[in-house]
PDB file of N, CA and C in Angstrom:
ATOM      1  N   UNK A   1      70.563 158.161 124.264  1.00  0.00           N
ATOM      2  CA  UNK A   1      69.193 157.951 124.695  1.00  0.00           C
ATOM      3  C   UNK A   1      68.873 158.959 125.811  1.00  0.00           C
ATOM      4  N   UNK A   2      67.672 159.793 125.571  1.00  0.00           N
ATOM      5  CA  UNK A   2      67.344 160.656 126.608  1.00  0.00           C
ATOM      6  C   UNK A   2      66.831 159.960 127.866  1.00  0.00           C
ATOM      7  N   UNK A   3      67.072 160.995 129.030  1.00  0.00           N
ATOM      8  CA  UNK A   3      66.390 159.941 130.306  1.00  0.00           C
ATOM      9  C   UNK A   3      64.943 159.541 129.950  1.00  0.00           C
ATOM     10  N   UNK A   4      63.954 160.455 129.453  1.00  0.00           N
ATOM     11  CA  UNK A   4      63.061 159.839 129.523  1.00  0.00           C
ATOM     12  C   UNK A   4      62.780 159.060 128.755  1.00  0.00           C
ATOM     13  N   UNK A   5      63.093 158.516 127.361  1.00  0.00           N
ATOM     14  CA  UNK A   5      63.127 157.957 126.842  1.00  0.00           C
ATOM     15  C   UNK A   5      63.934 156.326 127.570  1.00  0.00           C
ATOM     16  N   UNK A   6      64.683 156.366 128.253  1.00  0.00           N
ATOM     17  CA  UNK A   6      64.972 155.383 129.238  1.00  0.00           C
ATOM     18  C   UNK A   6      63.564 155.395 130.323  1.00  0.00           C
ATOM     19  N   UNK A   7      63.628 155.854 130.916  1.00  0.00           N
ATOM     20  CA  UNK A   7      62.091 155.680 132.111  1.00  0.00           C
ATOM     21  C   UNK A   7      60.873 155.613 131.324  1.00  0.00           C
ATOM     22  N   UNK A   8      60.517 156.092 130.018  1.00  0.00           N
ATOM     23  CA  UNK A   8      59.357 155.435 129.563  1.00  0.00           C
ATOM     24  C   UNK A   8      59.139 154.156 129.187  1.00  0.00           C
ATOM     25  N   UNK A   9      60.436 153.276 128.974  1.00  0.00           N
ATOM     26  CA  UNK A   9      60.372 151.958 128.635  1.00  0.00           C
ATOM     27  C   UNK A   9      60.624 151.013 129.998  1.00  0.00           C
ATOM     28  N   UNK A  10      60.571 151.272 130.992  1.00  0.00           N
ATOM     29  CA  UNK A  10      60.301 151.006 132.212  1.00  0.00           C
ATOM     30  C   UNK A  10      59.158 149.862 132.429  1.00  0.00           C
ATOM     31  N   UNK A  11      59.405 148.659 133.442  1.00  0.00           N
ATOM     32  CA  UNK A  11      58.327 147.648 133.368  1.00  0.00           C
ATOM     33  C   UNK A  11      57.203 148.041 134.091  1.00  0.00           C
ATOM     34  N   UNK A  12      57.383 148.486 135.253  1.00  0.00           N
ATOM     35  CA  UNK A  12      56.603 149.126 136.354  1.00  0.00           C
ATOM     36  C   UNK A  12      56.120 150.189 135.960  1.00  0.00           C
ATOM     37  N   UNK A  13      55.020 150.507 135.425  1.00  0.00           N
ATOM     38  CA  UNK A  13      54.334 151.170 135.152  1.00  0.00           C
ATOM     39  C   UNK A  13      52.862 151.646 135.529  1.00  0.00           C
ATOM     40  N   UNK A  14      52.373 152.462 136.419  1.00  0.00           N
ATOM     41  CA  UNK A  14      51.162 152.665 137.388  1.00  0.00           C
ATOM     42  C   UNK A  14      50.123 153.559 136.708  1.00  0.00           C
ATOM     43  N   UNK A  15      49.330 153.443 136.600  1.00  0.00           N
ATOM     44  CA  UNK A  15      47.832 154.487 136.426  1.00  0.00           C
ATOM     45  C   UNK A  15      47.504 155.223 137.543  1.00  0.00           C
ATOM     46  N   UNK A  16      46.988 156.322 137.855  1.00  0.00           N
ATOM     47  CA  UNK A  16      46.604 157.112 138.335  1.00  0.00           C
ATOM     48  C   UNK A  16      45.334 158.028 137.770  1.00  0.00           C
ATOM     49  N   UNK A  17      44.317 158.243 138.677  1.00  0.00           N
ATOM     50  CA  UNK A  17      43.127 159.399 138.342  1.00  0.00           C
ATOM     51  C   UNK A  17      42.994 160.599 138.437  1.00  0.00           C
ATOM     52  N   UNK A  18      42.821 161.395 137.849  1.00  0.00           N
ATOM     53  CA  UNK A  18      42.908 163.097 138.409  1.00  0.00           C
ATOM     54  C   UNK A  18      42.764 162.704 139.682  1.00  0.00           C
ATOM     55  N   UNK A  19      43.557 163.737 141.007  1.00  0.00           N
ATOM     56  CA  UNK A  19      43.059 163.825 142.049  1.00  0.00           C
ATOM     57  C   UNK A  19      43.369 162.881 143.006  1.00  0.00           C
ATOM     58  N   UNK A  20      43.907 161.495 142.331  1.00  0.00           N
ATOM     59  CA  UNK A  20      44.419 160.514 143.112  1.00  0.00           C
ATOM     60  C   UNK A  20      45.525 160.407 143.798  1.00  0.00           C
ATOM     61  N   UNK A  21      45.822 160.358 144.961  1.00  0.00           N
ATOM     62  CA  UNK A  21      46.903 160.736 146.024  1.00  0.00           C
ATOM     63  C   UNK A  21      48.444 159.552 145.032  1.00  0.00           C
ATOM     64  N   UNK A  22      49.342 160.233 144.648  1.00  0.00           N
ATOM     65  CA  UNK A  22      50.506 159.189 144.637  1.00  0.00           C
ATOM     66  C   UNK A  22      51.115 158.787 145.780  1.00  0.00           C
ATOM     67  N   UNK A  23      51.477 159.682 146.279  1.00  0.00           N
ATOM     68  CA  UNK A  23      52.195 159.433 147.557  1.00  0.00           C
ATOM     69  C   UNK A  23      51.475 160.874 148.107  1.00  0.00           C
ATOM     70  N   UNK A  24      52.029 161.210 149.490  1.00  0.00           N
ATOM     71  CA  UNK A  24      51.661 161.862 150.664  1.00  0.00           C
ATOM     72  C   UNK A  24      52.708 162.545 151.349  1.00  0.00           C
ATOM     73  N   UNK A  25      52.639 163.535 151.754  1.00  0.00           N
ATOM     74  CA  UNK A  25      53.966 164.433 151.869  1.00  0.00           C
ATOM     75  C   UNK A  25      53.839 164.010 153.779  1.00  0.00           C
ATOM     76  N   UNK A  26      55.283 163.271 153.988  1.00  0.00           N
ATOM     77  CA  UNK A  26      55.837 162.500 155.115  1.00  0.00           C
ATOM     78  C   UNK A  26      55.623 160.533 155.195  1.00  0.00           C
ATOM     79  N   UNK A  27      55.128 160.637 154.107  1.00  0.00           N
ATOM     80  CA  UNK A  27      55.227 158.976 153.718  1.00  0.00           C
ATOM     81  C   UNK A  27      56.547 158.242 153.171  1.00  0.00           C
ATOM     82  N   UNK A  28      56.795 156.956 153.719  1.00  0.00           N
ATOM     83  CA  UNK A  28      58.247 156.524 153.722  1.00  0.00           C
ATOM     84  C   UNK A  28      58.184 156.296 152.226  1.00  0.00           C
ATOM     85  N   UNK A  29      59.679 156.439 151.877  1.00  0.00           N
ATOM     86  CA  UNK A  29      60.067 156.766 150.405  1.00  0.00           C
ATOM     87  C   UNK A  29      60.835 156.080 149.902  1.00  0.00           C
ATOM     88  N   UNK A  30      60.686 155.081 148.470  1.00  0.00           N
ATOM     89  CA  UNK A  30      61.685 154.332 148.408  1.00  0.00           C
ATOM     90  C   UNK A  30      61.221 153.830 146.771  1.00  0.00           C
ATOM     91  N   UNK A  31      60.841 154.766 145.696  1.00  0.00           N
ATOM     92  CA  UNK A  31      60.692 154.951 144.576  1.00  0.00           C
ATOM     93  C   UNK A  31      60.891 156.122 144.352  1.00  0.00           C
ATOM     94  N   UNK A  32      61.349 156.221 142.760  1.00  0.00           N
ATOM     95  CA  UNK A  32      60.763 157.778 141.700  1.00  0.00           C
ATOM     96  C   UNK A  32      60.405 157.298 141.299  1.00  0.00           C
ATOM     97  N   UNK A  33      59.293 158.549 140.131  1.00  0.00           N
ATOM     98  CA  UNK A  33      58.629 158.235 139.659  1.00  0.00           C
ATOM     99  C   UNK A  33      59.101 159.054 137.912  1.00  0.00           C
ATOM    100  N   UNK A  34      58.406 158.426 136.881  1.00  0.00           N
ATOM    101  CA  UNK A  34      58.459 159.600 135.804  1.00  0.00           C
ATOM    102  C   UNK A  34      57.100 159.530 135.025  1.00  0.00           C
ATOM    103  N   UNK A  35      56.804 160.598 134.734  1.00  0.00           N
ATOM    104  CA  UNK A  35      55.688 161.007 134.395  1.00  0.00           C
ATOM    105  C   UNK A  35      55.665 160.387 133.032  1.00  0.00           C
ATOM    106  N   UNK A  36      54.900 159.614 132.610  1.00  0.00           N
ATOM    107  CA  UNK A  36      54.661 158.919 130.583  1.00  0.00           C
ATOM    108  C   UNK A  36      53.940 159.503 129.727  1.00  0.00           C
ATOM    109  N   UNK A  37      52.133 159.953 130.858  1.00  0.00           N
ATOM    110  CA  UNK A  37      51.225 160.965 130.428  1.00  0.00           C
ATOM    111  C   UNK A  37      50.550 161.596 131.112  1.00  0.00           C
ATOM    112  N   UNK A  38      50.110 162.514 131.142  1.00  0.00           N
ATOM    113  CA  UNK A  38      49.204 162.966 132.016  1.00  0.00           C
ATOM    114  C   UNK A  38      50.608 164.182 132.643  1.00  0.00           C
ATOM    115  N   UNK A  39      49.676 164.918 133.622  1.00  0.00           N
ATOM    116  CA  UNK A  39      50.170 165.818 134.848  1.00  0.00           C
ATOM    117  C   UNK A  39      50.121 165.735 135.807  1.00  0.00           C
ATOM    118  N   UNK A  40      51.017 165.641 136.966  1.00  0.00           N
ATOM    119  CA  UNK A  40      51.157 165.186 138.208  1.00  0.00           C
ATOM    120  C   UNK A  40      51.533 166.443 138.890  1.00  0.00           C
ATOM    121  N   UNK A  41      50.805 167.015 140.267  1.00  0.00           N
ATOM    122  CA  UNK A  41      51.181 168.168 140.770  1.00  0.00           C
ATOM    123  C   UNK A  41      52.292 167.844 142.127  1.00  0.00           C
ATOM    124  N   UNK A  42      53.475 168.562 142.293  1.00  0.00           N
ATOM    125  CA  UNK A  42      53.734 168.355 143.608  1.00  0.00           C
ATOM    126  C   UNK A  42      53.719 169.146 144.628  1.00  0.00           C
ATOM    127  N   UNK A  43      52.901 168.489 146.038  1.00  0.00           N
ATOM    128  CA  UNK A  43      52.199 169.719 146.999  1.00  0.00           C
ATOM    129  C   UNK A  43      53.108 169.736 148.187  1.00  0.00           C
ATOM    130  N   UNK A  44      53.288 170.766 148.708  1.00  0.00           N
ATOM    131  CA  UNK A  44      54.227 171.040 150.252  1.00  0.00           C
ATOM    132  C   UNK A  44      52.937 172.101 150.912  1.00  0.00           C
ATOM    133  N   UNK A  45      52.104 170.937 152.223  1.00  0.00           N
ATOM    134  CA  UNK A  45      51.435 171.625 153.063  1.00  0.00           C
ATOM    135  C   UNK A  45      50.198 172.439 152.150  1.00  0.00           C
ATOM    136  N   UNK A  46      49.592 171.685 151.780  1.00  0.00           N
ATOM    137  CA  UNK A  46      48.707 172.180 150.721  1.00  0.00           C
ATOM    138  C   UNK A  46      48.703 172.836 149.889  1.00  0.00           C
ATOM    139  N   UNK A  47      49.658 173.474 149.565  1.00  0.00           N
ATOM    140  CA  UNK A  47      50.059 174.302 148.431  1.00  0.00           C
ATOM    141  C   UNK A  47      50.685 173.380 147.228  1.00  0.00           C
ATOM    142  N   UNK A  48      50.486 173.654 145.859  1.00  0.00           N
ATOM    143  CA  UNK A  48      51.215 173.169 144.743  1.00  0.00           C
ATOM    144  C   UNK A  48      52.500 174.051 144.149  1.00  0.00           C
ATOM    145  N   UNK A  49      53.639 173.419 144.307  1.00  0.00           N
ATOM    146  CA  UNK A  49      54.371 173.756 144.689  1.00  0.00           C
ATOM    147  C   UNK A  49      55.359 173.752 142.582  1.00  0.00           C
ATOM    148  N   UNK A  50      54.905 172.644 142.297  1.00  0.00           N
ATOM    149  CA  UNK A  50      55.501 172.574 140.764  1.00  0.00           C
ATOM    150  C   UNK A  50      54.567 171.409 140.161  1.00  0.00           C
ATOM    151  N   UNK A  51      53.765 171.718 138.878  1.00  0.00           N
ATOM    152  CA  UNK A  51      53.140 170.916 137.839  1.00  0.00           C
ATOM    153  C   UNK A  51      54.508 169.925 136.745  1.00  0.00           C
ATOM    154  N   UNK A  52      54.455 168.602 137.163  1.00  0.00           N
ATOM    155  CA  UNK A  52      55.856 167.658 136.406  1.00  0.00           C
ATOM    156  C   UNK A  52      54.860 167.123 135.311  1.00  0.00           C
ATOM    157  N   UNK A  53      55.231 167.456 133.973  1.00  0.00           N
ATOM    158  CA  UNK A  53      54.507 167.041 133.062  1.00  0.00           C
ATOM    159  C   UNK A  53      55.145 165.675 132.619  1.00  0.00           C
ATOM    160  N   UNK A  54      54.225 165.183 131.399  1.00  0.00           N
ATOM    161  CA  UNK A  54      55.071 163.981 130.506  1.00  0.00           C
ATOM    162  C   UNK A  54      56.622 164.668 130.426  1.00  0.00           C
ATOM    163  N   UNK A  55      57.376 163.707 130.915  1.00  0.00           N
ATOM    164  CA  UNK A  55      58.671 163.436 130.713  1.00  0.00           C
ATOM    165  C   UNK A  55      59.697 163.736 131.408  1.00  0.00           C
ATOM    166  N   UNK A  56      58.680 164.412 132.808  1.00  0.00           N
ATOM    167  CA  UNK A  56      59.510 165.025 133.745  1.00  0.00           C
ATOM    168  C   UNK A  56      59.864 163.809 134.964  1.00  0.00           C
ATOM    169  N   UNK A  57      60.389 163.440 136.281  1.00  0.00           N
ATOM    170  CA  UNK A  57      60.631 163.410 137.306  1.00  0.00           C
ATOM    171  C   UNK A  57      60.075 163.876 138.533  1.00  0.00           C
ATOM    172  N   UNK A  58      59.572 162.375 139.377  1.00  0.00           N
ATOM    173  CA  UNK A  58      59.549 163.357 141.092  1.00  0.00           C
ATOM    174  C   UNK A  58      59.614 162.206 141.750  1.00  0.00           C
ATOM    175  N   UNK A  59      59.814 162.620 142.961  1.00  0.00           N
ATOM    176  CA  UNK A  59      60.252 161.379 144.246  1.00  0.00           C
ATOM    177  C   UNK A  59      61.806 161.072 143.904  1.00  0.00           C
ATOM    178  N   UNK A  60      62.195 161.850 143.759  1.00  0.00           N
ATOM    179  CA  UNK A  60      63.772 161.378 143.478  1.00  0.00           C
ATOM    180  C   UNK A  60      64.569 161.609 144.575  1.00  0.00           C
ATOM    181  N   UNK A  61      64.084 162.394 145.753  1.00  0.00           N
ATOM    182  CA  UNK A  61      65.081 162.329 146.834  1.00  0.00           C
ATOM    183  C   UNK A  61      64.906 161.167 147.609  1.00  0.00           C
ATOM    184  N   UNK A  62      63.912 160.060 147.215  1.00  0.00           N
ATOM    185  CA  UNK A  62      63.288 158.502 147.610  1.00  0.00           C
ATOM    186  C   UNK A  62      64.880 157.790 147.490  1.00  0.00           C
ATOM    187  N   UNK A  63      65.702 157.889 146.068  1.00  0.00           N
ATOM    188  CA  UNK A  63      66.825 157.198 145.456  1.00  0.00           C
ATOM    189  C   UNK A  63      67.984 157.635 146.468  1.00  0.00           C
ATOM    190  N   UNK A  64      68.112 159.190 146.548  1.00  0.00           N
ATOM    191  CA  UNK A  64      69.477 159.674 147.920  1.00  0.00           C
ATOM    192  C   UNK A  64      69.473 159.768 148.859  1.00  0.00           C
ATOM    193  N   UNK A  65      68.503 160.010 149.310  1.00  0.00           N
ATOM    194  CA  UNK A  65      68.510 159.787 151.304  1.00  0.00           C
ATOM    195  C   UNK A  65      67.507 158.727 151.501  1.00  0.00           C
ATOM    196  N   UNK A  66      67.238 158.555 152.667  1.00  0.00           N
ATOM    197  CA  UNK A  66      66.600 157.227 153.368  1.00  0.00           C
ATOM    198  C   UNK A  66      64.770 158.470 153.785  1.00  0.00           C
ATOM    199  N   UNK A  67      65.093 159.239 153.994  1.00  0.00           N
ATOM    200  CA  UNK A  67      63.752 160.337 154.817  1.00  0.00           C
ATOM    201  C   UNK A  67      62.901 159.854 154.071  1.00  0.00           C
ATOM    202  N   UNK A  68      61.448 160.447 154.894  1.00  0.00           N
ATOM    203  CA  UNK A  68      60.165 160.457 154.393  1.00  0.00           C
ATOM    204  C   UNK A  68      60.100 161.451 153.275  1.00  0.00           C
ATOM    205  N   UNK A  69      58.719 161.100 152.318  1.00  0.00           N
ATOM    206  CA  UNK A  69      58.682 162.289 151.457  1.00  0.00           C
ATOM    207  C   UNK A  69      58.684 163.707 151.938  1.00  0.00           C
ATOM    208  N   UNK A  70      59.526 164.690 151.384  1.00  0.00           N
ATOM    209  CA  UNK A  70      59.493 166.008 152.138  1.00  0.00           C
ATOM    210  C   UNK A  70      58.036 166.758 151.231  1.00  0.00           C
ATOM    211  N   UNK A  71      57.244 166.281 150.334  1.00  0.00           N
ATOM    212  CA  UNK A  71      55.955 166.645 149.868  1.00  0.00           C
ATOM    213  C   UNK A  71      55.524 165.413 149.016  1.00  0.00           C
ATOM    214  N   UNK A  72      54.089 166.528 148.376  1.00  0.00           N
ATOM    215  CA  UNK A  72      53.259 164.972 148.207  1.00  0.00           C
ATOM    216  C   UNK A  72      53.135 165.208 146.835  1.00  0.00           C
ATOM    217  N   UNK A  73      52.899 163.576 146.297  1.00  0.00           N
ATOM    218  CA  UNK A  73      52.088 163.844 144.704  1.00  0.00           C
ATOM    219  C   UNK A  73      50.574 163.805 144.308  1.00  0.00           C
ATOM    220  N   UNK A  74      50.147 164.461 143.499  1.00  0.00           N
ATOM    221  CA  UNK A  74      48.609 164.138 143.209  1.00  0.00           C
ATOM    222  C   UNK A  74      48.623 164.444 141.579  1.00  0.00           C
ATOM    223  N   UNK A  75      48.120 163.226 141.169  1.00  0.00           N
ATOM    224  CA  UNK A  75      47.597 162.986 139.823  1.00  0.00           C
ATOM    225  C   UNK A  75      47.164 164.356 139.343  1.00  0.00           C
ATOM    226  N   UNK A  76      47.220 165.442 138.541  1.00  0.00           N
ATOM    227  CA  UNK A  76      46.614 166.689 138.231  1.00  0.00           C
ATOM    228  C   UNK A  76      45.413 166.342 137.221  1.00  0.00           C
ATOM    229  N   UNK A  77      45.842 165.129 136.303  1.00  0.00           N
ATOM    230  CA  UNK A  77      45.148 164.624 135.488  1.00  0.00           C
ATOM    231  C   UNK A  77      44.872 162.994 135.445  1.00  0.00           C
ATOM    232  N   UNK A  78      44.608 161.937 134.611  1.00  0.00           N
ATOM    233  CA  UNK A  78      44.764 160.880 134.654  1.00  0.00           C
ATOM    234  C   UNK A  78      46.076 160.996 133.831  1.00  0.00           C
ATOM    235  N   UNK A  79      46.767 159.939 134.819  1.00  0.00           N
ATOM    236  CA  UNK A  79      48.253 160.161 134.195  1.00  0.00           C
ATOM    237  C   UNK A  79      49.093 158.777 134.047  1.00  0.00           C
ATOM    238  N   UNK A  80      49.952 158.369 133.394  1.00  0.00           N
ATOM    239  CA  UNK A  80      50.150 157.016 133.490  1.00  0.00           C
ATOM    240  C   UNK A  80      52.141 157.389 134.307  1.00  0.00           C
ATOM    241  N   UNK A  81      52.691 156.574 135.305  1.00  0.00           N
ATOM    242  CA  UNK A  81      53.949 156.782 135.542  1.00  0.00           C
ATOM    243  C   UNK A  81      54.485 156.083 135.661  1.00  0.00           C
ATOM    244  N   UNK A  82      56.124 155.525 135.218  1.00  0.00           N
ATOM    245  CA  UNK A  82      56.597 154.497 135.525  1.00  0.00           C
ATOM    246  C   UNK A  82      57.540 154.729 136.210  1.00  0.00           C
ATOM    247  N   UNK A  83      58.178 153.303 137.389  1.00  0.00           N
ATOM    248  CA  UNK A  83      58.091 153.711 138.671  1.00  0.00           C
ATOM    249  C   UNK A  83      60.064 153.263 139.049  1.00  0.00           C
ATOM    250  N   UNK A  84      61.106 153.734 139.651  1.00  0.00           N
ATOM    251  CA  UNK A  84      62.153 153.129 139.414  1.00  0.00           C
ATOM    252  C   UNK A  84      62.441 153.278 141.060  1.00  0.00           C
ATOM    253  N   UNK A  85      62.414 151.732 141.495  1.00  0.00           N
ATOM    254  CA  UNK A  85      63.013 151.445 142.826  1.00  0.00           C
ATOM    255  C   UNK A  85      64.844 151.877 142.792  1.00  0.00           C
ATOM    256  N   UNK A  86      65.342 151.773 143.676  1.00  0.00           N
ATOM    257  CA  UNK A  86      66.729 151.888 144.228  1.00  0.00           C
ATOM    258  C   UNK A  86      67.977 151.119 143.307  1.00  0.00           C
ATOM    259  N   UNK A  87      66.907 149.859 143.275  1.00  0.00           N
ATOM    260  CA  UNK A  87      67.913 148.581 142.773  1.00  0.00           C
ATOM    261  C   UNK A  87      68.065 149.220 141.130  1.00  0.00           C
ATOM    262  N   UNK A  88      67.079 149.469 140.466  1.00  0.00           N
ATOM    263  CA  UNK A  88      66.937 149.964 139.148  1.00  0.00           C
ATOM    264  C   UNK A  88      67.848 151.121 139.038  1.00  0.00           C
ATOM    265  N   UNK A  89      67.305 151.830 140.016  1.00  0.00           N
ATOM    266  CA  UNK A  89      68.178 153.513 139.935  1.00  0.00           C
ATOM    267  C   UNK A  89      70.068 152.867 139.665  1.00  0.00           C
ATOM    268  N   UNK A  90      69.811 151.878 140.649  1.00  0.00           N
ATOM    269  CA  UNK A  90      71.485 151.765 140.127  1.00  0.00           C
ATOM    270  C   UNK A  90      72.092 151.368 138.917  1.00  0.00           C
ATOM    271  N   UNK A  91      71.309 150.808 138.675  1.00  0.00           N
ATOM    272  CA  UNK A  91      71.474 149.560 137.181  1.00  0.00           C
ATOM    273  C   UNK A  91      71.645 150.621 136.228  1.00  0.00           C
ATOM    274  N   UNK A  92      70.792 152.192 136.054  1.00  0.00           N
ATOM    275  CA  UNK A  92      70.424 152.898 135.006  1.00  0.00           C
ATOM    276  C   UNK A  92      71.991 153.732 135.135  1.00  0.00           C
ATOM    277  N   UNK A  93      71.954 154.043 136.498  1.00  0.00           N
ATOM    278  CA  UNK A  93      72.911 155.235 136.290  1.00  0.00           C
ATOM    279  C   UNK A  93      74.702 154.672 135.969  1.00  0.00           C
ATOM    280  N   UNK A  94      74.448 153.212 135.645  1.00  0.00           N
ATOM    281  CA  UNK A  94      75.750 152.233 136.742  1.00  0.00           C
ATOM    282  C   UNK A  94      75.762 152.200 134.808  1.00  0.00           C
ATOM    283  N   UNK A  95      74.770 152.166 133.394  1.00  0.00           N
ATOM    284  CA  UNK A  95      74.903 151.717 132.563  1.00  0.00           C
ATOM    285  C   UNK A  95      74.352 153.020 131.676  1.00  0.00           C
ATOM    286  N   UNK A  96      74.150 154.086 132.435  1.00  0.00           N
ATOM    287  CA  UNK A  96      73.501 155.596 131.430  1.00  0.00           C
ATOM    288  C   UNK A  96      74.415 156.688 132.919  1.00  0.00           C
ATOM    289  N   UNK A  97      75.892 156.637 132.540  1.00  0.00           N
ATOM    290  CA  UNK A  97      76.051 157.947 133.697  1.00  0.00           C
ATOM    291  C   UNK A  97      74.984 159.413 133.601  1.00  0.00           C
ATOM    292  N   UNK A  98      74.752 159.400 132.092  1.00  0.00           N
ATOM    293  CA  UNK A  98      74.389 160.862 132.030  1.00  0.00           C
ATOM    294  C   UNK A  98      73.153 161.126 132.974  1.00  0.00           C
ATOM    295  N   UNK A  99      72.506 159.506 132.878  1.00  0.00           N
ATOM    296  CA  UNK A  99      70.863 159.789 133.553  1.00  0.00           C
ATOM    297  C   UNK A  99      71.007 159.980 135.226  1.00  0.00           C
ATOM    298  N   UNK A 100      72.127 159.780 135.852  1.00  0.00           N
ATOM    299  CA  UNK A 100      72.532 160.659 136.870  1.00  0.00           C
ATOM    300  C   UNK A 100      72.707 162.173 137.360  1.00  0.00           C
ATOM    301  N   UNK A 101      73.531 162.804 136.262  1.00  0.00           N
ATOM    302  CA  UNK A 101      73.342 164.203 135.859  1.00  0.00           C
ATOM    303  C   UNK A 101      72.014 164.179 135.944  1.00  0.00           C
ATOM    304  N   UNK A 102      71.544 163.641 134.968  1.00  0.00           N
ATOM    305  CA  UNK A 102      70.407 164.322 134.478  1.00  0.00           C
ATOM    306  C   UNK A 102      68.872 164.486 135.817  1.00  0.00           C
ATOM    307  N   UNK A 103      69.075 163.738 136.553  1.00  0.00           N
ATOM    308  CA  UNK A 103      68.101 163.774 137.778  1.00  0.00           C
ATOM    309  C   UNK A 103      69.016 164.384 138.995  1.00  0.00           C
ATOM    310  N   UNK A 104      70.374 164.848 138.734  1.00  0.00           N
ATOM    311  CA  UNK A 104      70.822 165.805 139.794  1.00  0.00           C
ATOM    312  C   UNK A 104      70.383 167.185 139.057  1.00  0.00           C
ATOM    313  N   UNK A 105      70.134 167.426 138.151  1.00  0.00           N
ATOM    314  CA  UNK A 105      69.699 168.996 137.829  1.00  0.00           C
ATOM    315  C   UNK A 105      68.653 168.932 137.848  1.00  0.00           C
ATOM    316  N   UNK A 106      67.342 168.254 137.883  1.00  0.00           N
ATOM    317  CA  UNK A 106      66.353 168.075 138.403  1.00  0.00           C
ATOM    318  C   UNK A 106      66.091 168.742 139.901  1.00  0.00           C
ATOM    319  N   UNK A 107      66.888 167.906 140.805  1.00  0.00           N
ATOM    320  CA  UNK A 107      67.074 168.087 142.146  1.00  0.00           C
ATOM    321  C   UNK A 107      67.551 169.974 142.477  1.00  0.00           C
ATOM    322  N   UNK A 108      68.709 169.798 141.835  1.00  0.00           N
ATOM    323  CA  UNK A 108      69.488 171.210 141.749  1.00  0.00           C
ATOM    324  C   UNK A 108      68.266 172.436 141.443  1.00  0.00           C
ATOM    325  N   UNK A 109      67.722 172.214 140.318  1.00  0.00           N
ATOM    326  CA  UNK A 109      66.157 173.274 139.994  1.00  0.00           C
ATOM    327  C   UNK A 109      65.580 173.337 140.782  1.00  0.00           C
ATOM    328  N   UNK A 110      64.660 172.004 141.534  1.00  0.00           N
ATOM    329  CA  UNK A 110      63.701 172.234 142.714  1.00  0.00           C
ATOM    330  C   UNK A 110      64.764 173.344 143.529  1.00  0.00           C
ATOM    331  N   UNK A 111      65.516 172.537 144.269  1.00  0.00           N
ATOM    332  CA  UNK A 111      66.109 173.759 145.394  1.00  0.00           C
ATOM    333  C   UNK A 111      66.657 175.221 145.413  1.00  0.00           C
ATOM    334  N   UNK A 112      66.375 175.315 143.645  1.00  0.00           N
ATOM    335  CA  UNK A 112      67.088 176.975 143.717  1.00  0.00           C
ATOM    336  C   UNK A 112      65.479 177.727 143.832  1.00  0.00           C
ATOM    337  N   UNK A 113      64.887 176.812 142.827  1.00  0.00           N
ATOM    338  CA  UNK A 113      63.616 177.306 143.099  1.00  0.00           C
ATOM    339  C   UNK A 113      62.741 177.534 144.627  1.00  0.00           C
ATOM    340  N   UNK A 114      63.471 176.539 145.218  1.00  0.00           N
ATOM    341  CA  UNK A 114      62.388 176.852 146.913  1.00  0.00           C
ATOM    342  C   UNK A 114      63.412 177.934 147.375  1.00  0.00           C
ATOM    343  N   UNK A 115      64.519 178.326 147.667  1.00  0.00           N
ATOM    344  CA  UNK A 115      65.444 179.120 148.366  1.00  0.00           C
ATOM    345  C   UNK A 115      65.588 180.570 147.652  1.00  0.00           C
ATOM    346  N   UNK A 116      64.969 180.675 146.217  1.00  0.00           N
ATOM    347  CA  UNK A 116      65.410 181.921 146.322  1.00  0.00           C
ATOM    348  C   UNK A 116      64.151 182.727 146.219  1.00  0.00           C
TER     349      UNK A 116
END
């Protein structure tokens, strides 16, 4: 089973409007999110920094450290996302190792991408 195919069947599931703030870059953090439909942009200091389409991942450094968001989300489109607290994150990765991998190369991409 692919990750997203695991996070689209997710109970918690949120709507969003073009333009509608998800979260806020320095807001306390304690979800990810995965994208179901729609496009979600993520911004550092007003800039858009990466477009996460259907099936992608964000807020995932919410699951490994305790910090505030280090950027923000905004709906790009109307988008639907479903939402995986801490307790979940464990359950998935504790019963899908791969979906661990699979949101550390997530992580791993963002940061080669900001550093090089």
């Amino acid at each position: 089973m692919t990750t997203f195919k695991l996070l689209k069947g997710e109970r918690d599931v949120r709507s969003y409007d073009a333009g509608q703030t998800i979260f806020a870059e320095g807001a306390p953090a304690d979800v990810m999110y995965a994208v179901i439909e729609g496009e979600v942009d993520i911004v550092f200091r007003g800039n858009v920094l990466e477009t996460v389409r259907e099936g992608g991942i964000f807020g995932e450094l919410a699951l490994v450290d305790e910090g505030p968001r280090s950027a923000g989300a905004v709906a790009r489109s109307r988008c639907r996302v479903s939402v995986v607290d801490a307790k979940r994150f464990a359950v998935l990765v504790h019963q899908t190792p791969h979906f661990a991998i699979d949101v550390m190369r997530v992580m791993a991409e963002r940061l080669r991408r900001r550093t090089t």
